[in-house]
PDB file of N, CA and C in Angstrom:
ATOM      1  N   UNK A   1     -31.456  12.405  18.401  1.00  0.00           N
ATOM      2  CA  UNK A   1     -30.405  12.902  17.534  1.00  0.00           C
ATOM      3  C   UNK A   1     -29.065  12.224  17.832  1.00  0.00           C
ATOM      4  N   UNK A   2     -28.713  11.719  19.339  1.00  0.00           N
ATOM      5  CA  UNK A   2     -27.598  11.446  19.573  1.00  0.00           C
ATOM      6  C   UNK A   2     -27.150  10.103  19.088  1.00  0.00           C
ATOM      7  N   UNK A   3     -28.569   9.348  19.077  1.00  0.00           N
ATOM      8  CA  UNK A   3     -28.580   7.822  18.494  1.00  0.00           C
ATOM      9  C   UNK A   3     -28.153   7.459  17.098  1.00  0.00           C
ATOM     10  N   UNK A   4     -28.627   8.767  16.360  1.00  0.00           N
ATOM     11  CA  UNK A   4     -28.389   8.240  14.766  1.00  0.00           C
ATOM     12  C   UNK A   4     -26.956   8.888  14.662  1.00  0.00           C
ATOM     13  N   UNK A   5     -26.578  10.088  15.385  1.00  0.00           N
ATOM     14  CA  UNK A   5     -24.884  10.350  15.143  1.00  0.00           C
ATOM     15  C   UNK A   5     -24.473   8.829  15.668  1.00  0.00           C
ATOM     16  N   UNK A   6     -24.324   8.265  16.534  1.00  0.00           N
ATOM     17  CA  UNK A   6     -23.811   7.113  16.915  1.00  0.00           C
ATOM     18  C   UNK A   6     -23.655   5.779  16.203  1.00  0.00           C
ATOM     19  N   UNK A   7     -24.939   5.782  15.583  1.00  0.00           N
ATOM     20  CA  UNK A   7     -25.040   4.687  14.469  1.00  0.00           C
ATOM     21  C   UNK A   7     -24.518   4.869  13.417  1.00  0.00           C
ATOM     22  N   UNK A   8     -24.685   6.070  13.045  1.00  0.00           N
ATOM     23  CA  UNK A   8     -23.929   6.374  11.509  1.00  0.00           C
ATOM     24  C   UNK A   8     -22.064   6.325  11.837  1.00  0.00           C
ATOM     25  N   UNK A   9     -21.748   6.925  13.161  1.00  0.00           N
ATOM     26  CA  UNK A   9     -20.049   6.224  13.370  1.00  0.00           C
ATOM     27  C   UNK A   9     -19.749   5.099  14.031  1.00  0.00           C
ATOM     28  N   UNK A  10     -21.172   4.207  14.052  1.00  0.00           N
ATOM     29  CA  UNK A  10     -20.634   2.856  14.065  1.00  0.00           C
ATOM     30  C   UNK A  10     -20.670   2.138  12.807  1.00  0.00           C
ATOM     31  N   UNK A  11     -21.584   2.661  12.096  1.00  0.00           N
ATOM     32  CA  UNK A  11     -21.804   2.105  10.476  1.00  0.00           C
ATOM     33  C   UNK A  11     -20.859   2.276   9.684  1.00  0.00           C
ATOM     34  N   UNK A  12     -19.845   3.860   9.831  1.00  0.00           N
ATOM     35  CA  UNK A  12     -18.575   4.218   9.049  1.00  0.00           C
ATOM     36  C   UNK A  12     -17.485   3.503   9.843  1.00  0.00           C
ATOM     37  N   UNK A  13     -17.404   3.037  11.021  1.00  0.00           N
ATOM     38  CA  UNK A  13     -16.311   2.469  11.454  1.00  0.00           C
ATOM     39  C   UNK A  13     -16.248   0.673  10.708  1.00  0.00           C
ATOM     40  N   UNK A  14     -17.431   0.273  10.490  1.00  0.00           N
ATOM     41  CA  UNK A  14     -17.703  -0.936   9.734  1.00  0.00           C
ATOM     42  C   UNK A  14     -17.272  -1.068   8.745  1.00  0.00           C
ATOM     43  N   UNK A  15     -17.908  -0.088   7.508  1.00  0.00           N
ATOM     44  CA  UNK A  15     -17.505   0.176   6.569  1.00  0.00           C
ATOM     45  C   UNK A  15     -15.797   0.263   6.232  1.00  0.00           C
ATOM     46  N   UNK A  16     -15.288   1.373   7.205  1.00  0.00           N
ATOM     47  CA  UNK A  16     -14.092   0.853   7.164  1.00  0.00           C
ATOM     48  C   UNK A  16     -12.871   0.465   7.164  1.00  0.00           C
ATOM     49  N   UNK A  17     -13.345  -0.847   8.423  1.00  0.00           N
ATOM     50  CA  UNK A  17     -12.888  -2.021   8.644  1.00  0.00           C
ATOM     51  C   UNK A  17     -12.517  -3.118   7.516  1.00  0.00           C
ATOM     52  N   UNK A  18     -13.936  -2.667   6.926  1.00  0.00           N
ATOM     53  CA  UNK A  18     -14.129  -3.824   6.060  1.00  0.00           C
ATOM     54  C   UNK A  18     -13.668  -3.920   4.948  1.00  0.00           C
ATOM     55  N   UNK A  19     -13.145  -2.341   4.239  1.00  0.00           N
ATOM     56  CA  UNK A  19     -12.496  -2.031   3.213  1.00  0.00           C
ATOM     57  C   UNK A  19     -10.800  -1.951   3.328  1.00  0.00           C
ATOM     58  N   UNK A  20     -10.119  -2.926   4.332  1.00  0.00           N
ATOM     59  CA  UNK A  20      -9.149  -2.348   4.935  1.00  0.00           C
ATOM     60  C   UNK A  20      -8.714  -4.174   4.352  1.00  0.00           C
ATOM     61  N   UNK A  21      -8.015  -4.335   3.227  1.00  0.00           N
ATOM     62  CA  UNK A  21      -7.306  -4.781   2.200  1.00  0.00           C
ATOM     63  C   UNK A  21      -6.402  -5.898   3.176  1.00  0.00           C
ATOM     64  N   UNK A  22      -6.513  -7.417   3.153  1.00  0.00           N
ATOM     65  CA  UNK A  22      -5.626  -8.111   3.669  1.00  0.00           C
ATOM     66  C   UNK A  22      -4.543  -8.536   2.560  1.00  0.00           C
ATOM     67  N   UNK A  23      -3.007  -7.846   2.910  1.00  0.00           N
ATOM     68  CA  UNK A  23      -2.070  -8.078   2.297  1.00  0.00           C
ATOM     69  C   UNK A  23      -1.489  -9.342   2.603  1.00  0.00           C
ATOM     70  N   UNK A  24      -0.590  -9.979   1.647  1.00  0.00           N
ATOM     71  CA  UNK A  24       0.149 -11.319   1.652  1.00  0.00           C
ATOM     72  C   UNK A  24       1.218 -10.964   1.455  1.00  0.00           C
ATOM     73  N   UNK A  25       2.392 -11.864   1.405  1.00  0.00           N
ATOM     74  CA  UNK A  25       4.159 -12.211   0.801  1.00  0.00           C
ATOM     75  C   UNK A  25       3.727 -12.749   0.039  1.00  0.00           C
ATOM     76  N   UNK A  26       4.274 -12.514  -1.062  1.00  0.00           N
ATOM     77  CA  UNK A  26       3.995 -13.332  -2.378  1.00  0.00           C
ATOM     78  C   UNK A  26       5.991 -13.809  -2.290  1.00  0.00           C
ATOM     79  N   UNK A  27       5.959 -14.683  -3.000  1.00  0.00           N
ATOM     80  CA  UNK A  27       7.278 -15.083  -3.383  1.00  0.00           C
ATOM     81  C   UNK A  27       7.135 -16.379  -3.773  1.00  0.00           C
ATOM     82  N   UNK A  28       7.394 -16.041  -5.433  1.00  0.00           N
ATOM     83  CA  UNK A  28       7.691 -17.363  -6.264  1.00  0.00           C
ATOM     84  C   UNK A  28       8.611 -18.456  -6.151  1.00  0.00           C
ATOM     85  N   UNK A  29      10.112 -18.046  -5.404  1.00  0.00           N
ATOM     86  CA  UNK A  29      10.593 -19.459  -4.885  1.00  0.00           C
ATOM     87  C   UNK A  29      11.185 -19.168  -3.873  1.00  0.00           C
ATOM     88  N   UNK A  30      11.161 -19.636  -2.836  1.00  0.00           N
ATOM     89  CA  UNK A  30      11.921 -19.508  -1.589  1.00  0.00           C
ATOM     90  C   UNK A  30      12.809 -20.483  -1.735  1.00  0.00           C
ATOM     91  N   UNK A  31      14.197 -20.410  -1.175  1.00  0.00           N
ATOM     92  CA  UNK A  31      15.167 -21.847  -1.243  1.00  0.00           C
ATOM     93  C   UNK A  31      15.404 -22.440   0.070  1.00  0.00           C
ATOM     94  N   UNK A  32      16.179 -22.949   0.345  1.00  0.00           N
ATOM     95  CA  UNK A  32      15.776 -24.359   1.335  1.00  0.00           C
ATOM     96  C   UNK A  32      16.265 -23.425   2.899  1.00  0.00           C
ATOM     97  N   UNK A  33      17.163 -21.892   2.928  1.00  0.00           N
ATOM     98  CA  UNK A  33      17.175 -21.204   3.549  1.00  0.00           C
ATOM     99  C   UNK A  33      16.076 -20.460   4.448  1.00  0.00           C
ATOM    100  N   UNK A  34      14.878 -20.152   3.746  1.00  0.00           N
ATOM    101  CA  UNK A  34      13.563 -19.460   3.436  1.00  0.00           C
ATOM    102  C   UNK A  34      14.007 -18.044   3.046  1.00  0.00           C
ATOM    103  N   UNK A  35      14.835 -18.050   1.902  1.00  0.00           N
ATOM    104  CA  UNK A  35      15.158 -16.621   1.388  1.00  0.00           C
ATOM    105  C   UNK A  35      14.438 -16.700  -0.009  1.00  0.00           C
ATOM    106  N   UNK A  36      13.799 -15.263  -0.676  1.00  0.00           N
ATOM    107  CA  UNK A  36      12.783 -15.204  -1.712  1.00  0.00           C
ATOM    108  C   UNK A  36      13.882 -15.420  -2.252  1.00  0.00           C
ATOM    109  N   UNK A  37      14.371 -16.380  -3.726  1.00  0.00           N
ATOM    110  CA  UNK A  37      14.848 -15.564  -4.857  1.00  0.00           C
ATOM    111  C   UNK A  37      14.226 -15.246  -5.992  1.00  0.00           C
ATOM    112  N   UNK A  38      13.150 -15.329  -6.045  1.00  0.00           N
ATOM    113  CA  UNK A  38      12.386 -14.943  -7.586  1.00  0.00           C
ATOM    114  C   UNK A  38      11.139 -14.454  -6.856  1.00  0.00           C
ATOM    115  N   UNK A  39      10.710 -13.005  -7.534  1.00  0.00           N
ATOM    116  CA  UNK A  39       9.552 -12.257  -7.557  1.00  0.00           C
ATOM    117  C   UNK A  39       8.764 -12.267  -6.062  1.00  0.00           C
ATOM    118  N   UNK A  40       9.675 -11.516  -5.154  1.00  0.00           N
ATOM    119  CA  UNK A  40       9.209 -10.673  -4.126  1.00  0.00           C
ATOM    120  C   UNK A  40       8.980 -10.131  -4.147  1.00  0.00           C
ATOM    121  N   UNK A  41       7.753  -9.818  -3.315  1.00  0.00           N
ATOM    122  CA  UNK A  41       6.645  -8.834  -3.568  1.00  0.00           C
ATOM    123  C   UNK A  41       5.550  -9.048  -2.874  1.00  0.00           C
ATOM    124  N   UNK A  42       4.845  -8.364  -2.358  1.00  0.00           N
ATOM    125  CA  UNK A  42       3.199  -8.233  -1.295  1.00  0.00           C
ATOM    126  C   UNK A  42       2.307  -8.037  -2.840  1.00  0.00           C
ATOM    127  N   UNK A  43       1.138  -9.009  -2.116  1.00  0.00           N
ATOM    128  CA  UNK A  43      -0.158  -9.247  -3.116  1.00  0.00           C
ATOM    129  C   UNK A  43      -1.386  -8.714  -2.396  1.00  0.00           C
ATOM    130  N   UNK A  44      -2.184  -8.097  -2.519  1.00  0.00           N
ATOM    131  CA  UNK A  44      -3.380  -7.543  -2.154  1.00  0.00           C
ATOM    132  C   UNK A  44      -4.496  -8.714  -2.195  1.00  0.00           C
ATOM    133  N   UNK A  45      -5.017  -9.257  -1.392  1.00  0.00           N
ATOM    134  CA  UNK A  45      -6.353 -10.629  -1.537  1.00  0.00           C
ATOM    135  C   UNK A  45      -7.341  -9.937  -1.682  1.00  0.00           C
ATOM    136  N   UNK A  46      -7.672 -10.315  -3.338  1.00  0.00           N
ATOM    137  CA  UNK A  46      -9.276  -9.923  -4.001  1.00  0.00           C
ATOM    138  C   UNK A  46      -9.984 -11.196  -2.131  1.00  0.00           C
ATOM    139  N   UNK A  47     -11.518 -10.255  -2.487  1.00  0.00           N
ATOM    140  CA  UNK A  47     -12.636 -11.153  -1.961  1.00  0.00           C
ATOM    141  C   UNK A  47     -12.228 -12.554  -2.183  1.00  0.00           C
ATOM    142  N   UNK A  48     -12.163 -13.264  -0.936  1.00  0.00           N
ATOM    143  CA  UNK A  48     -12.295 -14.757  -1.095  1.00  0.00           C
ATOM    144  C   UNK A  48     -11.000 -15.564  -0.948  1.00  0.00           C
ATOM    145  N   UNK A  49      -9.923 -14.573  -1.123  1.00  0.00           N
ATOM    146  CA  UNK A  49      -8.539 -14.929  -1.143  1.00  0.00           C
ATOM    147  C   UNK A  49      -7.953 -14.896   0.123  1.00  0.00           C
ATOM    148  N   UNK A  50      -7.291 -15.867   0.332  1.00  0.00           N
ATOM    149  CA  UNK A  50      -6.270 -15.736   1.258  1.00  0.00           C
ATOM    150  C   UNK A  50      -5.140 -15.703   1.260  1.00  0.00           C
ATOM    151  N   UNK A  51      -4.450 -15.883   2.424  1.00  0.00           N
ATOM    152  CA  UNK A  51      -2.594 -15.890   2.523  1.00  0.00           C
ATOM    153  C   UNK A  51      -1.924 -17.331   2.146  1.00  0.00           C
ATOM    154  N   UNK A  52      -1.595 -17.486   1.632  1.00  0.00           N
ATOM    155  CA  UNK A  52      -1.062 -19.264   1.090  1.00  0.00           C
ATOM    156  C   UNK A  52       0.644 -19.050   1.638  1.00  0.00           C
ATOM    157  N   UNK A  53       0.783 -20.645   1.944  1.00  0.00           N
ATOM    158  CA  UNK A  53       2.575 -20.515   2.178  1.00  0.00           C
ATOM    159  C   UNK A  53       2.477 -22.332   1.530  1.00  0.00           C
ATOM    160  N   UNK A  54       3.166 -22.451   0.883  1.00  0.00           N
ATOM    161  CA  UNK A  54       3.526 -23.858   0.274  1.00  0.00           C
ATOM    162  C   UNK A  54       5.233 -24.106   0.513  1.00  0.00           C
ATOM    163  N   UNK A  55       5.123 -24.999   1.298  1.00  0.00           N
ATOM    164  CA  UNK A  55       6.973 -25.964   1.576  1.00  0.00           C
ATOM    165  C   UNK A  55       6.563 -27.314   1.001  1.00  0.00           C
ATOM    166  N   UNK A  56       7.820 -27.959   0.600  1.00  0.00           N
ATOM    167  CA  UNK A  56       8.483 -28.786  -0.140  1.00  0.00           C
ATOM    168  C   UNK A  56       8.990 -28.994   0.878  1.00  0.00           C
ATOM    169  N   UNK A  57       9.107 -30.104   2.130  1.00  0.00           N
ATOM    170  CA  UNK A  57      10.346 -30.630   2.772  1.00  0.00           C
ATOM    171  C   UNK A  57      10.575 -31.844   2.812  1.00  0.00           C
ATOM    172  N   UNK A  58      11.892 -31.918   2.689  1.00  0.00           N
ATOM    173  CA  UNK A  58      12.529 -33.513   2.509  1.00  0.00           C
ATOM    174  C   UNK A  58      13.678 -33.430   3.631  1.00  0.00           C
ATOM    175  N   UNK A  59      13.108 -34.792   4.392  1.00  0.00           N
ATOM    176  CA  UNK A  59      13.805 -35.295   5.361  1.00  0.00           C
ATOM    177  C   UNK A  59      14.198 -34.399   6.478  1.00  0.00           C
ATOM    178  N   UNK A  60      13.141 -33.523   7.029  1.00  0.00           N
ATOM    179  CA  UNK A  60      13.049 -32.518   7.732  1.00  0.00           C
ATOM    180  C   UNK A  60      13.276 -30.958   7.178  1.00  0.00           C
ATOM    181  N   UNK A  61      13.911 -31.143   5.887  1.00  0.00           N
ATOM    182  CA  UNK A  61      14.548 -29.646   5.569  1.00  0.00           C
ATOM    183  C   UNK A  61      13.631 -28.990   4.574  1.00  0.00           C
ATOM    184  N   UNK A  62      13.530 -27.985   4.400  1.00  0.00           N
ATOM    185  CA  UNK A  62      12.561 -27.175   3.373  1.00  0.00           C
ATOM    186  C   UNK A  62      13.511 -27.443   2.034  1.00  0.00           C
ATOM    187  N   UNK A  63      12.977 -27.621   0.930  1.00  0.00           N
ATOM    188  CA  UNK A  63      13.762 -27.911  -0.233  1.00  0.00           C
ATOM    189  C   UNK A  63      13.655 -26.431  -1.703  1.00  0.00           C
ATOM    190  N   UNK A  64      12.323 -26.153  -1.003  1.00  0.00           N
ATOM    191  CA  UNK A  64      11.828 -24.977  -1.774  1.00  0.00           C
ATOM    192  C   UNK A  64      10.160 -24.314  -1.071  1.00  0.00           C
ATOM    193  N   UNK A  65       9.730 -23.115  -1.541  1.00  0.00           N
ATOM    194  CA  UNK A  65       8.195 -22.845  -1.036  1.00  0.00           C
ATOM    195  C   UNK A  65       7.750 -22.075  -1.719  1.00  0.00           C
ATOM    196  N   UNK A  66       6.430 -21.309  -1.631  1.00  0.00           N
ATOM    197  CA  UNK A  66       6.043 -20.267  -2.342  1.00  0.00           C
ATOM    198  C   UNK A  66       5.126 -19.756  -1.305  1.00  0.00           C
ATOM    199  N   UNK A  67       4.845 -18.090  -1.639  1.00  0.00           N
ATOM    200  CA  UNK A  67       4.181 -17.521  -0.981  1.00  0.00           C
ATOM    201  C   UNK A  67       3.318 -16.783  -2.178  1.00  0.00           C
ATOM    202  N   UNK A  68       2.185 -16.646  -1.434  1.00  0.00           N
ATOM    203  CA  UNK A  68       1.073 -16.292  -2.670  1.00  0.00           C
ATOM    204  C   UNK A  68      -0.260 -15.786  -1.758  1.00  0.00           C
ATOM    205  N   UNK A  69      -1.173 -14.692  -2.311  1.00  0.00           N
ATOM    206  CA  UNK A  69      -2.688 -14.372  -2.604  1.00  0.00           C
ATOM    207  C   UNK A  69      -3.567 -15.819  -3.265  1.00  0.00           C
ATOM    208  N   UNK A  70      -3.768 -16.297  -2.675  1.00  0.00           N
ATOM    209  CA  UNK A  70      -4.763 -17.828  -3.158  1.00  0.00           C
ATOM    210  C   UNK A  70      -6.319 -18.003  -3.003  1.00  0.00           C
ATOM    211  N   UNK A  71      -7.066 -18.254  -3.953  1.00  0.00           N
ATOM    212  CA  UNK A  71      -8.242 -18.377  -4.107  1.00  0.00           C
ATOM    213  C   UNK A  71      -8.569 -19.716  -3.387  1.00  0.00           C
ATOM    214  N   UNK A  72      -8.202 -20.807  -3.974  1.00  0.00           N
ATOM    215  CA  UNK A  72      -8.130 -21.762  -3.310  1.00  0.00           C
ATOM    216  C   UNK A  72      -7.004 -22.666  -2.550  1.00  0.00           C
ATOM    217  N   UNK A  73      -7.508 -23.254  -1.636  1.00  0.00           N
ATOM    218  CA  UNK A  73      -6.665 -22.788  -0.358  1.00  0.00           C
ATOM    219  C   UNK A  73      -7.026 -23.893   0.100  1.00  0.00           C
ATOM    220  N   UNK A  74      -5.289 -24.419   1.253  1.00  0.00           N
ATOM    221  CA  UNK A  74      -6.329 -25.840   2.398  1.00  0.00           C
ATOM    222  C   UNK A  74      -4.910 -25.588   3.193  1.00  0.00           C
ATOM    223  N   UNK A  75      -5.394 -26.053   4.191  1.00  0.00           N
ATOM    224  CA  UNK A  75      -3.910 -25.864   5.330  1.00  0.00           C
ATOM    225  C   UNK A  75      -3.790 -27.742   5.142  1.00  0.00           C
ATOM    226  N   UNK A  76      -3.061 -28.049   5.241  1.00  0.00           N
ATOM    227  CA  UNK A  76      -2.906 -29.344   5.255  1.00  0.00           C
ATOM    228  C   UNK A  76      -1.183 -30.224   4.798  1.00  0.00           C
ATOM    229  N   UNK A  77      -1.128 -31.742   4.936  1.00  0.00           N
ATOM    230  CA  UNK A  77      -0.005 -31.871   4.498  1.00  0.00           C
ATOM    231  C   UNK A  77      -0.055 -32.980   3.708  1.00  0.00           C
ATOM    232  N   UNK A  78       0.712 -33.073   2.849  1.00  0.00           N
ATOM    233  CA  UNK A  78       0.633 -34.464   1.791  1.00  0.00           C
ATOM    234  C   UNK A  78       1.675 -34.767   1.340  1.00  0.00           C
ATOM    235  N   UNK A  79       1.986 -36.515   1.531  1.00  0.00           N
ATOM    236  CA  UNK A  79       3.339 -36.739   1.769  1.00  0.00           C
ATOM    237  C   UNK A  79       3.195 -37.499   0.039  1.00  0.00           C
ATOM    238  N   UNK A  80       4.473 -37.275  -0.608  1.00  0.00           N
ATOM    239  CA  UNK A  80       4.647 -37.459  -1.827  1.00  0.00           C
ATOM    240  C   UNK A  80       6.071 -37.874  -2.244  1.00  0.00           C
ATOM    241  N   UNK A  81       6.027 -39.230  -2.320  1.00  0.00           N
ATOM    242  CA  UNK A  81       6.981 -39.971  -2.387  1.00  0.00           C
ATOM    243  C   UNK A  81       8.046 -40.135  -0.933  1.00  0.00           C
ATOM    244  N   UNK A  82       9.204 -39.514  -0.930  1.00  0.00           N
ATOM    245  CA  UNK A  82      10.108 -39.537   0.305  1.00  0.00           C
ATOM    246  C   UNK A  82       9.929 -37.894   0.482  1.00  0.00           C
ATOM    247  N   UNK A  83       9.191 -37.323   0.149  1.00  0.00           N
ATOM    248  CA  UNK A  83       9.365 -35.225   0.707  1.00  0.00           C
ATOM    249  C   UNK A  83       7.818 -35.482   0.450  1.00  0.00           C
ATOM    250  N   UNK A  84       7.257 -34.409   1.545  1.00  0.00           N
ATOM    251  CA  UNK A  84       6.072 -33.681   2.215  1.00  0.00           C
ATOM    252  C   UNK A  84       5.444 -32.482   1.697  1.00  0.00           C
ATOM    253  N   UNK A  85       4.841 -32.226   1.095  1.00  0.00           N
ATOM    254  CA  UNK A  85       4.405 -30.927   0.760  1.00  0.00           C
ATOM    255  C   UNK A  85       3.113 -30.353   1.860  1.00  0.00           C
ATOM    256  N   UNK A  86       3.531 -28.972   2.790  1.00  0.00           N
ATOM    257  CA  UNK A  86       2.882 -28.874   3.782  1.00  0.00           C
ATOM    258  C   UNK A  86       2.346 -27.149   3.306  1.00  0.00           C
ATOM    259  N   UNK A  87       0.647 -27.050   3.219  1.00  0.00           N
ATOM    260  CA  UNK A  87       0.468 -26.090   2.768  1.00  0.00           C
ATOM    261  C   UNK A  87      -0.286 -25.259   4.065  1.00  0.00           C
ATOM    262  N   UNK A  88       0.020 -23.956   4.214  1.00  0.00           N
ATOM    263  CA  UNK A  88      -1.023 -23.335   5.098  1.00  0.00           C
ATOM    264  C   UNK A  88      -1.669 -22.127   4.711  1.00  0.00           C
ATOM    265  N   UNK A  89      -2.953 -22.066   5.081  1.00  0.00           N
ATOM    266  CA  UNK A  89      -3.523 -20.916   4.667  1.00  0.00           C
ATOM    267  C   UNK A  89      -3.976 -19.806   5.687  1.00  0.00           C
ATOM    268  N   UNK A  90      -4.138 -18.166   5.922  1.00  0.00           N
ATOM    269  CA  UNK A  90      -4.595 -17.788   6.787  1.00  0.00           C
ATOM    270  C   UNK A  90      -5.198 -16.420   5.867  1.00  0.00           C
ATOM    271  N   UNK A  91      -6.090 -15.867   7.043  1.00  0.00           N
ATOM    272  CA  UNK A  91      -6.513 -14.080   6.640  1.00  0.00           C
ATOM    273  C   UNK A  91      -6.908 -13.881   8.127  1.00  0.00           C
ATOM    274  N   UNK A  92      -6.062 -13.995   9.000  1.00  0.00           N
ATOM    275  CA  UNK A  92      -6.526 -13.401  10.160  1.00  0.00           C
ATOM    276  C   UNK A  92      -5.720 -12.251  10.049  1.00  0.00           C
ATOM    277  N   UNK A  93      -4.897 -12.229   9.381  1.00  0.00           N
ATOM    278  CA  UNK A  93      -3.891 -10.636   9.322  1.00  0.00           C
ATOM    279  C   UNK A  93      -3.042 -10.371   8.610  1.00  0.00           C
ATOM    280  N   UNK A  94      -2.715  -9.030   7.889  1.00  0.00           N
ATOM    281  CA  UNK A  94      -2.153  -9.390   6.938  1.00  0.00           C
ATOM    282  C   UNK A  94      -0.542  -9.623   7.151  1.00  0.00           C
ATOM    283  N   UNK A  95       0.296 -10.389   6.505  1.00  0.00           N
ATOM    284  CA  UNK A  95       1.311 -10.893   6.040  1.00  0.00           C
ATOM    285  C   UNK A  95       1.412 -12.105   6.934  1.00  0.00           C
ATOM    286  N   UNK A  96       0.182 -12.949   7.386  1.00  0.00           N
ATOM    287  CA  UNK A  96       0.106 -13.948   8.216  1.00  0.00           C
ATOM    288  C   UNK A  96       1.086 -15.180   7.099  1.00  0.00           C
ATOM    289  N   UNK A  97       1.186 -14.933   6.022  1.00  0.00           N
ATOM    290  CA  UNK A  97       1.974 -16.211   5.835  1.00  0.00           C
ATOM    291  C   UNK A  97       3.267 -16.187   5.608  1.00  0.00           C
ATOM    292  N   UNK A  98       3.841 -15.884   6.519  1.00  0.00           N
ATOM    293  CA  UNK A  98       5.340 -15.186   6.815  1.00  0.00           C
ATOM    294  C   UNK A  98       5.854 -16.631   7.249  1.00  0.00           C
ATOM    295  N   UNK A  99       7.081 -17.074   6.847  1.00  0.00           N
ATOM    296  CA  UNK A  99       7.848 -18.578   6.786  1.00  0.00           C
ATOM    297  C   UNK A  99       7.990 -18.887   7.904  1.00  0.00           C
ATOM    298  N   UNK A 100       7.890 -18.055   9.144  1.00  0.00           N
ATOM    299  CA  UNK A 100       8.400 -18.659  10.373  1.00  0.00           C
ATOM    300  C   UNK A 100       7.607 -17.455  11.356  1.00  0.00           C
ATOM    301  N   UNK A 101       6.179 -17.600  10.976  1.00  0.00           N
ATOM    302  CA  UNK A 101       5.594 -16.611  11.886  1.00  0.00           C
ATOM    303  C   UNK A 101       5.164 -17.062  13.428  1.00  0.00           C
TER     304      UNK A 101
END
């Protein structure tokens, strides 16, 4: 008897874990400060989504970014013309894509 109480509150502690919603920063433009000015706000990641942070920097300085819930996703950097666009992605926790975490 003591085994299946045990399993069944390890099975509900799973359960949920698992239903326990990884939130993001969303923010449509950050300026070269890292202050939101357009549409701040936390995004809830459907299945599959992660935390996105996108910078724009030129010549060391952030020029603009966005924060977003992203389906598709790459941490990486790609240099484009004389400015860098450096993207990162995470879901180890939520509001992991915080500008200067």
């Amino acid at each position: 008897m003591g085994k299946h109480i045990l399993l069944l509150l390890l099975g509900l502690s799973l359960l949920a874990s698992s239903l326990q919603a990884l939130t993001c920063f969303e923010c449509a433009r950050l300026n070269s400060q890292g202050i939101c000015e357009k549409g701040e706000r936390c995004c809830k990641a459907k299945p599959g989504e992660k935390c996105a942070l996108l910078l724009n920097v030129k010549g060391g300085r952030i020029q603009f970014g966005v924060q977003r819930c992203a389906d598709i996703c790459f941490s990486g950097t790609v240099l484009n013309g004389n400015s860098t666009v450096k993207m990162s992605c995470c879901d180890d926790k939520s509001f992991c894509n915080k500008l200067y975490a």
